[in-house]
N, C-alpha and C. Protein backbone atom coordinates (compact mmCIF):
# COMPACT_ATOMS: atom_id res chain seq x y z
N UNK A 1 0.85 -1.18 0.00
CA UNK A 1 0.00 0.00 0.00
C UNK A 1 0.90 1.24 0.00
N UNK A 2 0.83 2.06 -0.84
CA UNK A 2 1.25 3.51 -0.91
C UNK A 2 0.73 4.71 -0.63
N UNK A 3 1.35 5.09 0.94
CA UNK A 3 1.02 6.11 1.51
C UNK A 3 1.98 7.55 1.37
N UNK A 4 1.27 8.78 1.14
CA UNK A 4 2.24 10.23 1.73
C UNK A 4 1.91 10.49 2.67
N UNK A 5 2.44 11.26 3.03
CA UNK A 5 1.99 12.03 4.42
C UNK A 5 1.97 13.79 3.94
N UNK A 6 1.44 14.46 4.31
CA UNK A 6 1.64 16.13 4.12
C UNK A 6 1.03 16.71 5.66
N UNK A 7 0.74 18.20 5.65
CA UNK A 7 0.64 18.86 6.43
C UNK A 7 0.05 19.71 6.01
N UNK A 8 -1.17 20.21 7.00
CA UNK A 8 -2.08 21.99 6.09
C UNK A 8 -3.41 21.27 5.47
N UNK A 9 -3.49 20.00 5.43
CA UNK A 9 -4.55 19.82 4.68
C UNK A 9 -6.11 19.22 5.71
N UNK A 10 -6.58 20.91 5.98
CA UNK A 10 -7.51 21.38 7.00
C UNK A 10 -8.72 21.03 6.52
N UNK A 11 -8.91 20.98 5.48
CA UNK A 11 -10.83 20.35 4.98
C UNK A 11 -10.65 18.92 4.62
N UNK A 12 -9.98 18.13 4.33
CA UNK A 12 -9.81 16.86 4.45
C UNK A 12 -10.06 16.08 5.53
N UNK A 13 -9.02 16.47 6.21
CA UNK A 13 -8.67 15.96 8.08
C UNK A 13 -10.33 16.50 8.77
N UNK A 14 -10.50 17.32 8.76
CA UNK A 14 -11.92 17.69 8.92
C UNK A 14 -13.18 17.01 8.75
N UNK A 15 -13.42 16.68 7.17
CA UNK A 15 -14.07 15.30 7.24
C UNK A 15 -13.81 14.22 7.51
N UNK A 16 -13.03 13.61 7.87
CA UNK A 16 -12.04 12.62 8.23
C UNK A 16 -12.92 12.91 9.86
N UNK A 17 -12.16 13.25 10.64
CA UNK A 17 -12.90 13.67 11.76
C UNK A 17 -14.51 13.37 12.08
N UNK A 18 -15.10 14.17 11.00
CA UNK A 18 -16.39 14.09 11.54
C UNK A 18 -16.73 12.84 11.32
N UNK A 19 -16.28 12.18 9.92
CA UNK A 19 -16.90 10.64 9.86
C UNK A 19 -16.54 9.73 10.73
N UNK A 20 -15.44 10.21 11.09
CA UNK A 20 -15.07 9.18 12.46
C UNK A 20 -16.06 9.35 13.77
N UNK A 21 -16.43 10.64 14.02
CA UNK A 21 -17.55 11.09 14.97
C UNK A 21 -18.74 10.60 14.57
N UNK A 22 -19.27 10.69 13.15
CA UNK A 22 -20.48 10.19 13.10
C UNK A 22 -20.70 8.68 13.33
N UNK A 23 -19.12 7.80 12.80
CA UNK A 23 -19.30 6.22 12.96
C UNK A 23 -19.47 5.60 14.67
N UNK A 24 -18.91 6.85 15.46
CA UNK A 24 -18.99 6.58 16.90
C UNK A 24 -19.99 6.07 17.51
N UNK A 25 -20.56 7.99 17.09
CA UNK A 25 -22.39 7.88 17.31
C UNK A 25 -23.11 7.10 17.12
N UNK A 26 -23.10 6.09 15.61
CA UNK A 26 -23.86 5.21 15.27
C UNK A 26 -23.21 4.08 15.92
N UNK A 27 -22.79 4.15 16.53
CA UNK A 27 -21.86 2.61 17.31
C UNK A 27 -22.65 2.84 18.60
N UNK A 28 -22.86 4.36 18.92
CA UNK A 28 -23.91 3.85 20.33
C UNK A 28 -22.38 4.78 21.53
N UNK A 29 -21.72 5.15 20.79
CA UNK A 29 -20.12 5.67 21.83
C UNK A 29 -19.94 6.74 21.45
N UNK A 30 -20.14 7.63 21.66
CA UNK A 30 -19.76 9.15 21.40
C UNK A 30 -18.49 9.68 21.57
N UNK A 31 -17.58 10.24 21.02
CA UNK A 31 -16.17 10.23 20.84
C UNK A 31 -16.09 12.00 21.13
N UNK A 32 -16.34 12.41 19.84
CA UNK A 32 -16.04 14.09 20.01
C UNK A 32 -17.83 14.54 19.32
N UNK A 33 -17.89 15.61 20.04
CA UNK A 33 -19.27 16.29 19.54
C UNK A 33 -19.27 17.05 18.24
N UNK A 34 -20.32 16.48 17.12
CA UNK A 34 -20.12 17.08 15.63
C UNK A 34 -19.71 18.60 15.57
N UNK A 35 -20.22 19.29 16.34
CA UNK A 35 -20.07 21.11 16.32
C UNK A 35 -19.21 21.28 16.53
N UNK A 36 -18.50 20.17 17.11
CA UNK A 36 -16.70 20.88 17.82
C UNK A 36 -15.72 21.05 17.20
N UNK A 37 -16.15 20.05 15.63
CA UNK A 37 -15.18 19.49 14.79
C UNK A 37 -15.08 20.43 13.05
N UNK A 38 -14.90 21.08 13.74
CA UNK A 38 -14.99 23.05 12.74
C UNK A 38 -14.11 23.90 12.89
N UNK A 39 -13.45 24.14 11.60
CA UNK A 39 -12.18 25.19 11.98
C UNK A 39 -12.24 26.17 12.99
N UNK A 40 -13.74 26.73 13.17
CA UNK A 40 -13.40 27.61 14.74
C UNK A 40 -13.15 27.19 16.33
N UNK A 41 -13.95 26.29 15.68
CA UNK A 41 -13.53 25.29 17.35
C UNK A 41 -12.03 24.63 17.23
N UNK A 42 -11.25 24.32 16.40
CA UNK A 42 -9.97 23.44 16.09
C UNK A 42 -9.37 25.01 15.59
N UNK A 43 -8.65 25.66 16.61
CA UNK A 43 -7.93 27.05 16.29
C UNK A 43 -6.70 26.21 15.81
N UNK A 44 -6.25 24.95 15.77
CA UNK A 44 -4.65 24.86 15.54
C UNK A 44 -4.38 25.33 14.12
N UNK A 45 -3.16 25.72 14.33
CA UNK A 45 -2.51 26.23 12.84
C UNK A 45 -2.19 25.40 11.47
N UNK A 46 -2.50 25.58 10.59
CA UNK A 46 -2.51 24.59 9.45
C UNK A 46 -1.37 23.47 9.48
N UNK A 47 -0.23 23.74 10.23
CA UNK A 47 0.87 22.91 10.08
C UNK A 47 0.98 21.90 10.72
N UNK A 48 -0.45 21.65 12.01
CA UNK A 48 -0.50 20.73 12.96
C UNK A 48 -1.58 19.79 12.50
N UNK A 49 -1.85 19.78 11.16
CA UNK A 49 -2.81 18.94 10.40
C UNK A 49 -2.27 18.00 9.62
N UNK A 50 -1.93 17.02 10.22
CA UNK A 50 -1.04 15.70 9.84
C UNK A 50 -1.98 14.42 8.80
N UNK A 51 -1.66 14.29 7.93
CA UNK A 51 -2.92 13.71 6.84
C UNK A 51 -1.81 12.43 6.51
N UNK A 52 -2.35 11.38 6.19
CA UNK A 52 -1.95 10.15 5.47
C UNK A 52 -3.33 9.59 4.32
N UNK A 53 -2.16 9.72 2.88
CA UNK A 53 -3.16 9.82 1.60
C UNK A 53 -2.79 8.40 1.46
N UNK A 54 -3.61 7.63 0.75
CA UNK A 54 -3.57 6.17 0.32
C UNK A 54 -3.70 6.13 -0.95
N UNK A 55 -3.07 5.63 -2.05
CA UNK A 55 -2.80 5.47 -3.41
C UNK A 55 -3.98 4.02 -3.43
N UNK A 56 -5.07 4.72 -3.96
CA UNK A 56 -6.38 3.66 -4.34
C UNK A 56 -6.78 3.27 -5.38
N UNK A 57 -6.09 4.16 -6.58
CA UNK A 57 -6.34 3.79 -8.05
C UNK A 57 -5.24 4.31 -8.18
N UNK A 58 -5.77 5.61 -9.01
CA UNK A 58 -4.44 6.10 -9.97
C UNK A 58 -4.07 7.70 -9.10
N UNK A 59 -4.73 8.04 -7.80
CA UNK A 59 -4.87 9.23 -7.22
C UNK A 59 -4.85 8.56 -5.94
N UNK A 60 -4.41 9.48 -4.99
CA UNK A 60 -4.21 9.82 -3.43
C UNK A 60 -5.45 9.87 -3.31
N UNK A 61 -5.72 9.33 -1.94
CA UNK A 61 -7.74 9.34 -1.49
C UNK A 61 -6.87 9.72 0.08
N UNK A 62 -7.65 10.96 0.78
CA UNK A 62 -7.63 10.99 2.11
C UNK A 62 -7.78 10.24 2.88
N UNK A 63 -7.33 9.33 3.79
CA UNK A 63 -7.13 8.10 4.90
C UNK A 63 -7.06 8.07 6.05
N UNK A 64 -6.34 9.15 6.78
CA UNK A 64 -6.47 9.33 8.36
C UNK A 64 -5.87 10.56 8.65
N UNK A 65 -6.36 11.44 9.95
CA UNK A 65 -5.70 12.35 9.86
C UNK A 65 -4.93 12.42 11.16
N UNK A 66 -4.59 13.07 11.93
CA UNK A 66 -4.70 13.63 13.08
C UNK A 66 -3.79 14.99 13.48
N UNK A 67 -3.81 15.59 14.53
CA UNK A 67 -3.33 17.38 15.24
C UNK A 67 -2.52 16.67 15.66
N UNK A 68 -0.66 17.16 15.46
CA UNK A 68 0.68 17.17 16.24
C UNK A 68 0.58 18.56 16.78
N UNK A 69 0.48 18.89 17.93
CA UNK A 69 1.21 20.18 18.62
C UNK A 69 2.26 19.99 19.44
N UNK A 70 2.81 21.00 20.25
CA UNK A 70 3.83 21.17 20.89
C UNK A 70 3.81 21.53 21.95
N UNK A 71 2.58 21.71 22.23
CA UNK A 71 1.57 22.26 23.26
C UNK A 71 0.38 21.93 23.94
N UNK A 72 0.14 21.21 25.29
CA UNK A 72 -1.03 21.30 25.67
C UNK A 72 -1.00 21.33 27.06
N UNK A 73 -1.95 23.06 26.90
CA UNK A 73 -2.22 23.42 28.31
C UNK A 73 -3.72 22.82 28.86
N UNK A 74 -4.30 22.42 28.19
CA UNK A 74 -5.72 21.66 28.50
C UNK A 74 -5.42 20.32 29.54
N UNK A 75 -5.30 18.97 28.46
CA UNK A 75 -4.69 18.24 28.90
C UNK A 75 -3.56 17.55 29.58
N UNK A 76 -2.46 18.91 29.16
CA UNK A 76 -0.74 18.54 29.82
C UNK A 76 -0.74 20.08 30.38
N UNK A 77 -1.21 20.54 31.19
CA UNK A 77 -0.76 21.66 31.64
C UNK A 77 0.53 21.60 32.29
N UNK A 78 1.32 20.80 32.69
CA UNK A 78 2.55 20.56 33.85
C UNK A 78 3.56 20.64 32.60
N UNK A 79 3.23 20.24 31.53
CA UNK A 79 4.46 19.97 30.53
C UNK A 79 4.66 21.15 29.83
N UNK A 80 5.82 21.68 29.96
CA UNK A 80 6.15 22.66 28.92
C UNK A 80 6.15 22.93 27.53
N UNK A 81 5.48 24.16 26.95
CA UNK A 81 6.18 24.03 25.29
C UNK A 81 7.08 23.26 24.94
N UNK A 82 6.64 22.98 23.93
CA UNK A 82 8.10 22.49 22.88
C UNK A 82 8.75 21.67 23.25
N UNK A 83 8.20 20.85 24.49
CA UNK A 83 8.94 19.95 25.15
C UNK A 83 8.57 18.11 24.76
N UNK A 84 7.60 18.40 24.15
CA UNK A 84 6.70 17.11 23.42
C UNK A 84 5.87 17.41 22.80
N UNK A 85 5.99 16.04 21.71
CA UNK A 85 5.14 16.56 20.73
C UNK A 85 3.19 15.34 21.56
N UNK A 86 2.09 16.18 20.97
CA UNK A 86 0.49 15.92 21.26
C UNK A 86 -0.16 15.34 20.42
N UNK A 87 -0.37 14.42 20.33
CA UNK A 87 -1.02 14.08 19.49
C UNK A 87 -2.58 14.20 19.92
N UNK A 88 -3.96 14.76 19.31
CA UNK A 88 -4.96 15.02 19.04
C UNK A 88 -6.17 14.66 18.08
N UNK A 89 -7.00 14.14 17.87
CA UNK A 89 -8.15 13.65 17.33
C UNK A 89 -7.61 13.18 16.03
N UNK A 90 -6.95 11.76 16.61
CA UNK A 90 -6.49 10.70 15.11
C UNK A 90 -7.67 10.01 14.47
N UNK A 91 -7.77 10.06 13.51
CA UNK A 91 -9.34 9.26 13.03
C UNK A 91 -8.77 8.80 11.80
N UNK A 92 -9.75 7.71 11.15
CA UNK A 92 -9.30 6.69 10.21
C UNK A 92 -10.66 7.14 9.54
N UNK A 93 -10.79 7.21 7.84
CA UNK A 93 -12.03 7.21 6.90
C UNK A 93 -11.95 5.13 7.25
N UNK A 94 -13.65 4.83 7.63
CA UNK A 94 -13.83 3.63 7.86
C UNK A 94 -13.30 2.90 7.06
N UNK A 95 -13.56 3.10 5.38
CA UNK A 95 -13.21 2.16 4.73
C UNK A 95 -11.57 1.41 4.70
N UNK A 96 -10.95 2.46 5.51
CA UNK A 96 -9.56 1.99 5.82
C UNK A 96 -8.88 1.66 7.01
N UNK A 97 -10.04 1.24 8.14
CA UNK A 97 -9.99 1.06 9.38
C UNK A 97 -9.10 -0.38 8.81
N UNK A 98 -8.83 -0.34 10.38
CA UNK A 98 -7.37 -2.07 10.57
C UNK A 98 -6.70 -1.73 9.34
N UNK A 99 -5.88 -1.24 8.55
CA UNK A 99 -5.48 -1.70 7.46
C UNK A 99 -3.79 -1.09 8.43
N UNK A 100 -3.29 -0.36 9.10
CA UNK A 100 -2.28 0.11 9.80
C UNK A 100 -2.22 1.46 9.39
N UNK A 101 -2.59 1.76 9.27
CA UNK A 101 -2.00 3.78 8.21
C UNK A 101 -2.59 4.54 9.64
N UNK A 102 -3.40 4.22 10.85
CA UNK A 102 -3.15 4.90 11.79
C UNK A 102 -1.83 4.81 12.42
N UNK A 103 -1.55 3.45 12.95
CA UNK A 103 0.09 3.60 12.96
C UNK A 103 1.27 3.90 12.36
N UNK A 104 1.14 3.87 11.09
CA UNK A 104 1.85 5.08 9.89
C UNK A 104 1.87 6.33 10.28
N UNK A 105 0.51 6.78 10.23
CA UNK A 105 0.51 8.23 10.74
C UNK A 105 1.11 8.51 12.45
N UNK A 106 0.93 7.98 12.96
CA UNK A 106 1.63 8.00 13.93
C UNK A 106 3.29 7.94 14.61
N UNK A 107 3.71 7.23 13.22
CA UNK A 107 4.57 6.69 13.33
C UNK A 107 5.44 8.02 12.33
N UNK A 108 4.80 8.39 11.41
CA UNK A 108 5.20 9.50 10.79
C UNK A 108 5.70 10.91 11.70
N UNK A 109 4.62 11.16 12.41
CA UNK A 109 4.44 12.33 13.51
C UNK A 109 5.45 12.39 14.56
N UNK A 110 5.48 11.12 14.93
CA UNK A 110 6.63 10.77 16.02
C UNK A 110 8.30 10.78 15.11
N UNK A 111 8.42 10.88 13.74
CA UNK A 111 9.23 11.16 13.14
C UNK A 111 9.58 12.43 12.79
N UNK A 112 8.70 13.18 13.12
CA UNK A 112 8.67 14.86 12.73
C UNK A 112 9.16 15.40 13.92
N UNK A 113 8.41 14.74 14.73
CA UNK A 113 9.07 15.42 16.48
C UNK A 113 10.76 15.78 16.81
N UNK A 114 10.90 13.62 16.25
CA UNK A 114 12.42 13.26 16.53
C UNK A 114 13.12 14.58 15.34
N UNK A 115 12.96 14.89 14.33
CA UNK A 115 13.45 15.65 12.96
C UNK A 115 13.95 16.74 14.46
N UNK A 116 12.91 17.32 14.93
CA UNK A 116 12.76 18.68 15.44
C UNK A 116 13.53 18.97 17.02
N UNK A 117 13.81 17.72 17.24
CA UNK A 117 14.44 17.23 18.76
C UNK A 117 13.61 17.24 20.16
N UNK A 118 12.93 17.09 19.66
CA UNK A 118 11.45 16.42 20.55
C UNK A 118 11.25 15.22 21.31
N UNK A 119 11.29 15.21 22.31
CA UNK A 119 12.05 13.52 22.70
C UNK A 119 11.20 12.96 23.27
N UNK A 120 9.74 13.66 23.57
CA UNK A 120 8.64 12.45 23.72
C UNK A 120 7.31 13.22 23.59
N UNK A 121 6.30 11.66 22.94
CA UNK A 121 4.81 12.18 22.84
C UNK A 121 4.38 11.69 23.56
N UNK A 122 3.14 12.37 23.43
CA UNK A 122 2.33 11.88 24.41
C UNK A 122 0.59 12.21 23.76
N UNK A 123 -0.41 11.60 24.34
CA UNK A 123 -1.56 11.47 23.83
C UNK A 123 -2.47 11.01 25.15
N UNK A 124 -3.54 11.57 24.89
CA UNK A 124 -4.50 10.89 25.92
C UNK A 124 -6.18 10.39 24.86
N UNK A 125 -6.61 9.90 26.06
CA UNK A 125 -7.73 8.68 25.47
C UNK A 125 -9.01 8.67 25.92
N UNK A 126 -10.07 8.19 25.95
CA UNK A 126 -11.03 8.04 26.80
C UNK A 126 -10.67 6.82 27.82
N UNK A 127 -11.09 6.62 28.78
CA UNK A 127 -10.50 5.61 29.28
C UNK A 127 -11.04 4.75 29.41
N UNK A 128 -12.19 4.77 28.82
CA UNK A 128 -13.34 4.00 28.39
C UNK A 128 -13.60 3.45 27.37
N UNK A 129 -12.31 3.27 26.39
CA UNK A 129 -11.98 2.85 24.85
C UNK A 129 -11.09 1.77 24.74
N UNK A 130 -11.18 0.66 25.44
CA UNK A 130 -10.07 -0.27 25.57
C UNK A 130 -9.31 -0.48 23.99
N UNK A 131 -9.95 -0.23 22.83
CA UNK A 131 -9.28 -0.77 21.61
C UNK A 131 -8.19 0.58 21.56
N UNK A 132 -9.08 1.15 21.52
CA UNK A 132 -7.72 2.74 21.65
C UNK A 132 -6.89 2.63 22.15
N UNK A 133 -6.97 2.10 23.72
CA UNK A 133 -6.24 2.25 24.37
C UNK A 133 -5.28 1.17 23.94
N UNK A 134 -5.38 -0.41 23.32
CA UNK A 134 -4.71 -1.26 23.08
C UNK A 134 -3.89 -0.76 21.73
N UNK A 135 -4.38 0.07 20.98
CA UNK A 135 -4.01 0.44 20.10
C UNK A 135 -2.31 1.07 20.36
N UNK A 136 -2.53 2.13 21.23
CA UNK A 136 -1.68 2.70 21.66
C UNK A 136 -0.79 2.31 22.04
N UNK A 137 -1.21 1.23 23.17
CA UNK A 137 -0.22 0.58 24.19
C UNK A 137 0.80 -0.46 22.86
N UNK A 138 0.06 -1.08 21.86
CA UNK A 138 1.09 -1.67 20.90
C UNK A 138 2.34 -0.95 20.25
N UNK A 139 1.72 0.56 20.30
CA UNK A 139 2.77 0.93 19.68
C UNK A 139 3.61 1.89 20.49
N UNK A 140 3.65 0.71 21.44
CA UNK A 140 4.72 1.25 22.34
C UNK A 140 4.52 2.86 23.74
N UNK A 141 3.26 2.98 23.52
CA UNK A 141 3.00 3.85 24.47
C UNK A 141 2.21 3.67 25.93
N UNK A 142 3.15 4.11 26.67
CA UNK A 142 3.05 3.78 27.71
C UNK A 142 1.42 4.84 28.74
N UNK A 143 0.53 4.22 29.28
CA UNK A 143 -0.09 4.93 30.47
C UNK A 143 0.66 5.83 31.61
N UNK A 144 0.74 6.55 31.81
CA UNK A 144 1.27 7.31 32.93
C UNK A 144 0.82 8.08 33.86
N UNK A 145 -0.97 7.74 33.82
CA UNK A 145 -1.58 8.42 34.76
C UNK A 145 -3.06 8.75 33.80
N UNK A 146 -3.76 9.29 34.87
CA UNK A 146 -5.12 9.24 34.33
C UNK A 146 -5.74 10.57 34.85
N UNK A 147 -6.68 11.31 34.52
CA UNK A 147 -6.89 12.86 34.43
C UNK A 147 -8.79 12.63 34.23
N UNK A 148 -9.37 13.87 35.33
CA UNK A 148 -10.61 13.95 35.23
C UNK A 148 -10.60 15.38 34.46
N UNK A 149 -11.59 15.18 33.45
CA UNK A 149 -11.65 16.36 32.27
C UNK A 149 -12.98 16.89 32.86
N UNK A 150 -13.31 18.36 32.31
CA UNK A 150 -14.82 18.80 32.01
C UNK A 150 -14.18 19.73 30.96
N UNK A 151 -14.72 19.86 30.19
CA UNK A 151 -14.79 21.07 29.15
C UNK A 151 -15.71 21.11 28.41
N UNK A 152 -15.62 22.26 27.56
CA UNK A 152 -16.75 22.23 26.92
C UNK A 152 -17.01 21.84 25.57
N UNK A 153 -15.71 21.15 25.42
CA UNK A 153 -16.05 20.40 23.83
C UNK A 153 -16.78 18.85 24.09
N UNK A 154 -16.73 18.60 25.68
CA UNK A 154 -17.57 17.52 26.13
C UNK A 154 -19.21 18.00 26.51
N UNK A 155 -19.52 18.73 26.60
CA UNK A 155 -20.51 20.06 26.89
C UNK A 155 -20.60 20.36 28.26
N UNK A 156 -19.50 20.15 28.50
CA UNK A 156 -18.94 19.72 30.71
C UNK A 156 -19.84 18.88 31.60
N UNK A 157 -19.51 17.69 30.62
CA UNK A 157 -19.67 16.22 31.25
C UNK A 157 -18.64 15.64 31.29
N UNK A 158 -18.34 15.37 32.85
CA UNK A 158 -16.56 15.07 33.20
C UNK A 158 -16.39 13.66 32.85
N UNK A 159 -15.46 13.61 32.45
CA UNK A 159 -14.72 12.27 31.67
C UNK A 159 -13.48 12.24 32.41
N UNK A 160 -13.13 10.83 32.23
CA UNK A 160 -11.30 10.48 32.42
C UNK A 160 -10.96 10.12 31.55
N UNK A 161 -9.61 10.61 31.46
CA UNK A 161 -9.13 9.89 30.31
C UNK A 161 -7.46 9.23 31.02
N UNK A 162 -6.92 8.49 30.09
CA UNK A 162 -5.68 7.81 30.14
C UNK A 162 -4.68 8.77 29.54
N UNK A 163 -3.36 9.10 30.16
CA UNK A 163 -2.52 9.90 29.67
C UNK A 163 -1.45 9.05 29.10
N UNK A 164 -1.05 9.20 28.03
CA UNK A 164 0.52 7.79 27.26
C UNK A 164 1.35 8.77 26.60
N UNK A 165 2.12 7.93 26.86
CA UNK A 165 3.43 8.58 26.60
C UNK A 165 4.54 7.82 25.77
N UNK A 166 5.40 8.11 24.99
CA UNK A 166 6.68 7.18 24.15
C UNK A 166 7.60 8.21 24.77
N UNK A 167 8.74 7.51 24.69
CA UNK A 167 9.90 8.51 25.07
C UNK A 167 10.80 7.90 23.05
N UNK A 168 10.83 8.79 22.39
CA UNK A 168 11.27 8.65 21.25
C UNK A 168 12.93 8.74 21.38
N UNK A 169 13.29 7.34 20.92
CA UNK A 169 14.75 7.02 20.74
C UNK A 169 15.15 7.39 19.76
């Protein structure tokens, strides 16, 4: 399978997103709320829009996306800028669920960090998502604690989530 990777590509990753939100919903599991998932609500800067294209015929088809920052005072408030890279709302277009290109993309991102001298990510979860969470834990990321959320992209209905971490060699 032949994948790129790019960056900036904000209306793609976008639907990407929501279909992953809408497949939630219809699963009966609510993940992220549809309204949230809109360039005004997602202020990050075009460069933290991490895309993996899949060569399906003779053209690139959008495949998974997810937000690298450098920054999170929400979820990592204790951790400094620039001190790790975040990973943020990874989603797969269904038709390419299990196939690995989330761990590609992941695996990509965690390569951009190391480029930049970034020496560990980190990501958090619902903690109520065991496949996620197994997901993660395969590829090498570790739990390191667990965090009660309210905000209002949940509509401040408090959640926990799982905090993971890689320390990138």
């Amino acid at each position: 399978m032949q994948i790129k990777f790019t960056t900036g590509d904000i209306a793609p990753a976008l639907e990407i997103m929501r279909e992953a939100a809408q497949w939630q919903i219809d699963q009966g599991a609510e993940l992220w709320l549809m309204d949230t998932l809109t360039r005004e609500m997602i202020p990050n800067p075009p460069d933290e829009f991490y895309m993996a294209w899949v060569k399906s015929t003779a053209e690139f088809e959008a495949a998974a996306c997810c937000l690298l920052s450098t920054h999170d005072p929400v979820f990592w408030p204790e951790i400094p800028a620039g001190t790790s890279g975040f990973l943020h709302k990874i989603a797969v277009r269904r038709k390419f669920a299990g196939q690995g290109i989330v761990a590609r993309l992941i695996a990509h991102a965690e390569q951009s960090c190391r480029a930049r001298g970034i020496p560990t990510m980190r990501l958090d979860t619902d903690i109520s998502r065991p496949k996620l969470r197994a997901l993660y834990e395969s590829l090498s990321y570790v739990q390191v604690g667990k965090r009660r959320m309210i905000i209002p992209e949940k509509n401040f209905v408090p959640f926990e989530v799982a905090l993971y971490e890689k320390e990138l060699a």
